[in-house]
Structure formats: C-alpha cells, structure tokens
C-alpha atoms as a PDB file:
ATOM      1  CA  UNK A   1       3.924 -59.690  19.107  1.00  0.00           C
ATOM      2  CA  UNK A   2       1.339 -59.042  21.348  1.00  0.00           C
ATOM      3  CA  UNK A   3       0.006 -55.677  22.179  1.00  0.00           C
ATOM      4  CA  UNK A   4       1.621 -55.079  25.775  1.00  0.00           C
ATOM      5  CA  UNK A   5       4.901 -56.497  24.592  1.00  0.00           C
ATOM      6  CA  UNK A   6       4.675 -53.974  21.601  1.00  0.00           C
ATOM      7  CA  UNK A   7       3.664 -51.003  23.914  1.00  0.00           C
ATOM      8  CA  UNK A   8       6.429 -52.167  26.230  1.00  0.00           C
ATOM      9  CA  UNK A   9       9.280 -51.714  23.666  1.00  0.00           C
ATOM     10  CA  UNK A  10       7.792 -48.424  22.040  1.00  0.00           C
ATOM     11  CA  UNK A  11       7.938 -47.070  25.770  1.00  0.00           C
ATOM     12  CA  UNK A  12      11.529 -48.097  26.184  1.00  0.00           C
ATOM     13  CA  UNK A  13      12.549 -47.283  22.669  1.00  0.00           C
ATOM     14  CA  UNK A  14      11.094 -43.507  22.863  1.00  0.00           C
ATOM     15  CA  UNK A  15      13.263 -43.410  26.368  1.00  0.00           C
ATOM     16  CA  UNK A  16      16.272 -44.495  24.980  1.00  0.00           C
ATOM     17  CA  UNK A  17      16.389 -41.991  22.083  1.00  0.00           C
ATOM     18  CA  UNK A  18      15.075 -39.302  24.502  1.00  0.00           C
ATOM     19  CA  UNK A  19      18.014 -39.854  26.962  1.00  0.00           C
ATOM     20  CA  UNK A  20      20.520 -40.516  23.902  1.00  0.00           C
ATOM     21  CA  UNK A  21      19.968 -37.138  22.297  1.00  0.00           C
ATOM     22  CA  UNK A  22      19.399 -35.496  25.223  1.00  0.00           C
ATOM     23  CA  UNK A  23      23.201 -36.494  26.232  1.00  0.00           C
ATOM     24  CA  UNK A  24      24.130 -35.657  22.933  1.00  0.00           C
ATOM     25  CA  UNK A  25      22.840 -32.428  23.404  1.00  0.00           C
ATOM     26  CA  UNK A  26      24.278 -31.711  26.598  1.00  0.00           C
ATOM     27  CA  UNK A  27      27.562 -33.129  25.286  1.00  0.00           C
ATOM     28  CA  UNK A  28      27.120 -30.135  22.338  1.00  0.00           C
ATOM     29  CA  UNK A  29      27.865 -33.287  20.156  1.00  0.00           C
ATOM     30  CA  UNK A  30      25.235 -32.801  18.176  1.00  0.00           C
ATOM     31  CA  UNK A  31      22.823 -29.911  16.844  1.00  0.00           C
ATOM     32  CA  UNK A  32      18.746 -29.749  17.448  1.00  0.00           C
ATOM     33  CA  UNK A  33      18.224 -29.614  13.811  1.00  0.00           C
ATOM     34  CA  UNK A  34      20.472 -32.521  12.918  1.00  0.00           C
ATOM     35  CA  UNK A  35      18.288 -35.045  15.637  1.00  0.00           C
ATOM     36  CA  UNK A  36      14.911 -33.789  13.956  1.00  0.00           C
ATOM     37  CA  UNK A  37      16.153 -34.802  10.978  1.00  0.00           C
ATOM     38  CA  UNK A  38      17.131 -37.866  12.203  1.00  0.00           C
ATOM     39  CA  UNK A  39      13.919 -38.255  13.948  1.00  0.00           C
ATOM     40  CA  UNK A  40      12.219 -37.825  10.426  1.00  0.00           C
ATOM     41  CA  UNK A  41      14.015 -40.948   9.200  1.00  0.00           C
ATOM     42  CA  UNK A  42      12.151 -43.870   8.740  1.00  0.00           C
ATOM     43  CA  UNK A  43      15.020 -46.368  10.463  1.00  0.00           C
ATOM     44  CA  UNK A  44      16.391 -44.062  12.723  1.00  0.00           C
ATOM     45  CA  UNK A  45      19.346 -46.563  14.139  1.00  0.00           C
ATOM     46  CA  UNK A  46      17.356 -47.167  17.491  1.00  0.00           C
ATOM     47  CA  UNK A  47      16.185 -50.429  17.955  1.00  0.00           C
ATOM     48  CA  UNK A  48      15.177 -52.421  21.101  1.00  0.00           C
ATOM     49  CA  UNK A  49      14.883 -55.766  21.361  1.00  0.00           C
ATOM     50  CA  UNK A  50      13.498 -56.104  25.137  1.00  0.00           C
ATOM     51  CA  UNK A  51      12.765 -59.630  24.964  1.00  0.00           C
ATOM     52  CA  UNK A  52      16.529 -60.719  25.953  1.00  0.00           C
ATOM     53  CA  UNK A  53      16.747 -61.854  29.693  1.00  0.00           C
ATOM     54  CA  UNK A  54      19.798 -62.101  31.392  1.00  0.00           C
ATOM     55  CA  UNK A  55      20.663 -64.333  34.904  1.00  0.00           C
ATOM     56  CA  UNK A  56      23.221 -63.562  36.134  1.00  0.00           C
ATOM     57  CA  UNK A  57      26.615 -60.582  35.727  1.00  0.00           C
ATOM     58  CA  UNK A  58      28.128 -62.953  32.892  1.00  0.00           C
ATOM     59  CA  UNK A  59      25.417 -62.946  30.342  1.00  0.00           C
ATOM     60  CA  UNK A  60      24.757 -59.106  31.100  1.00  0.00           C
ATOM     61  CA  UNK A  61      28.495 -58.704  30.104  1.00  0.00           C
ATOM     62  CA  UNK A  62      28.174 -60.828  27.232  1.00  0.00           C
ATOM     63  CA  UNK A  63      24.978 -58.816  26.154  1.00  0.00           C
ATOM     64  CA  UNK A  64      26.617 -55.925  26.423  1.00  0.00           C
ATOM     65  CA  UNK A  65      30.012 -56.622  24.944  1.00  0.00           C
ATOM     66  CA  UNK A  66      28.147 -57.813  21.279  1.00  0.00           C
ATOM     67  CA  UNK A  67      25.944 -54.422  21.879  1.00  0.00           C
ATOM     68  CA  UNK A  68      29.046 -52.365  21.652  1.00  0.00           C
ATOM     69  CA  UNK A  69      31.072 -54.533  19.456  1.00  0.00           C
ATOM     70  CA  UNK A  70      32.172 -52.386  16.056  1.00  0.00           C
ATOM     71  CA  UNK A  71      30.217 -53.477  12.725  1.00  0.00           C
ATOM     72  CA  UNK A  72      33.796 -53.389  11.041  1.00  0.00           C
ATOM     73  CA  UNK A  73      37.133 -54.069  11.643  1.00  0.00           C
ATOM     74  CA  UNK A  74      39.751 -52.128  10.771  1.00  0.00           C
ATOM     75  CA  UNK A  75      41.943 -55.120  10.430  1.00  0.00           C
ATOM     76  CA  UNK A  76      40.292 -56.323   7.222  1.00  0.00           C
ATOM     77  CA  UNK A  77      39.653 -53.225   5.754  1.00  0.00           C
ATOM     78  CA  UNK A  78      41.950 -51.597   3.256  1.00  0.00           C
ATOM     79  CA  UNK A  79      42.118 -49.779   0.163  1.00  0.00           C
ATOM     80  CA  UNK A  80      42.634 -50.995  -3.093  1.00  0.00           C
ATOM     81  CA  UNK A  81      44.630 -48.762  -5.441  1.00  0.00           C
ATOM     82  CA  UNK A  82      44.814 -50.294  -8.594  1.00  0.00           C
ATOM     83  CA  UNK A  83      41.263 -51.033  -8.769  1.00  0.00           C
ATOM     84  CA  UNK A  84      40.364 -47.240  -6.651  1.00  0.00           C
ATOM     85  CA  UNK A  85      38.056 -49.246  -4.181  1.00  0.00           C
ATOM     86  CA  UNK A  86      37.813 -49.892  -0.620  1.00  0.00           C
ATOM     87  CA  UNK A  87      38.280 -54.140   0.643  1.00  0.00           C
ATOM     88  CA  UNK A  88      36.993 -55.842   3.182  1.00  0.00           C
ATOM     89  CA  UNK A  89      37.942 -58.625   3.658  1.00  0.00           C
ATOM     90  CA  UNK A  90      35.265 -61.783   4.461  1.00  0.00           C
ATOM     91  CA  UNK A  91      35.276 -64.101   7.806  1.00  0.00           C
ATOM     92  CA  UNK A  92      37.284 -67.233   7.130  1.00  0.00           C
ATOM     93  CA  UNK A  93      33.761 -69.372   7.354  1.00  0.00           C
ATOM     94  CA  UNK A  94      32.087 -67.310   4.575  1.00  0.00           C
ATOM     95  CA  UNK A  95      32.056 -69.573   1.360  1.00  0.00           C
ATOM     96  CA  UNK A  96      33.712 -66.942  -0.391  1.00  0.00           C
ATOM     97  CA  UNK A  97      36.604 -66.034   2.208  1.00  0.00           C
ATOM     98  CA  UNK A  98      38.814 -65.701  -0.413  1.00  0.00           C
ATOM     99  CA  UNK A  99      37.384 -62.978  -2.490  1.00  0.00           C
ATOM    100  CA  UNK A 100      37.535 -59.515  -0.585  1.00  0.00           C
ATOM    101  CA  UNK A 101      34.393 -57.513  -0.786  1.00  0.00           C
ATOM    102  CA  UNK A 102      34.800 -54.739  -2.905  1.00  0.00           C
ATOM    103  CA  UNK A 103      33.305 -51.746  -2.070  1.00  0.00           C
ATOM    104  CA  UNK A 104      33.215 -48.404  -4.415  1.00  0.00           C
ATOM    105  CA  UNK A 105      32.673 -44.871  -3.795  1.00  0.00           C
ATOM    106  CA  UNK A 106      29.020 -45.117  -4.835  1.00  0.00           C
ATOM    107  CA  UNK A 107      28.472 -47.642  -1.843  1.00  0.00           C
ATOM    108  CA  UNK A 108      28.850 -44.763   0.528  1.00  0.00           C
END
C-alpha cells in the first residue's frame, strides 16, 4: 500500500472511532475509561477498508447491508445440553455441514 493510500485510511480510521465514541459518549452508552481501554487494544474492532468504490445507490446499499449484517445467526445457534456446549450450526456449502460447531465455555 502506498504511503498516501495508507495516510488516507489512518485519517479516516482515527475519524471514525473519534465520532463512534464520541456518540457513544453522548449516548451515556459507554464510560471514558472503558474506550481508553479499548483504545489500548491492539485490534480495537475498527477497521477501514477505503479502497471500495461504489457507482451508483444499489452497490452503496449492498455495501452497506453486508457492513451491518450480524456475524451470527440466531437461527443456527443453540445449546447443547447433554454435551453442556453451545452449537452452531455450519452453512450448507461447508464440507462439514453436517457436524455443528461446538463451542464450550472456555471459547468465550
């Protein structure tokens, strides 16, 4: 990546977490000492990826549709009690759809 492009998506990056927790803030949804500490964290969850370009009102929607798409579905996850884990169950193209992914308390 060249050196503009990288300065480019620091500057949007540190603007996006700036206006994030400063809504959060605002909100009272979250505490001072919790976003230092988050700020302290090497991955902090904010990541931009400023080289996507979008035409036209259809690709922005697509864009922002997978942006705010959930990282799990509630509809495949469940709880096993005889084995005392938490399932989640695969997408029907994975080679192993069949087995559910178990998941124990020391995953969390």
């Amino acid at each position: 990546m060249e050196v503009a492009a990288r300065e480019e998506k620091d500057f949007f990056n540190d603007n996006i977490i700036r206006e994030v927790f400063s809504l959060l803030l605002r909100e009272k949804l979250i505490g001072l000492s919790l976003v230092h500490k988050i700020l302290r964290w090497h991955h902090t969850g904010f990541n931009l990826h400023s080289q996507v370009r979008v035409r036209d009102k259809v690709q922005a929607c697509r864009v922002g549709k997978y942006m705010i798409r959930p990282l799990l579905s509630l509809k495949r996850l469940g709880f096993d009690e005889s084995e005392g884990c938490v399932c989640y169950l695969r997408f029907p193209s994975w080679p192993s759809a069949l087995l559910p992914l178990m998941l124990s308390s020391r995953n969390f």
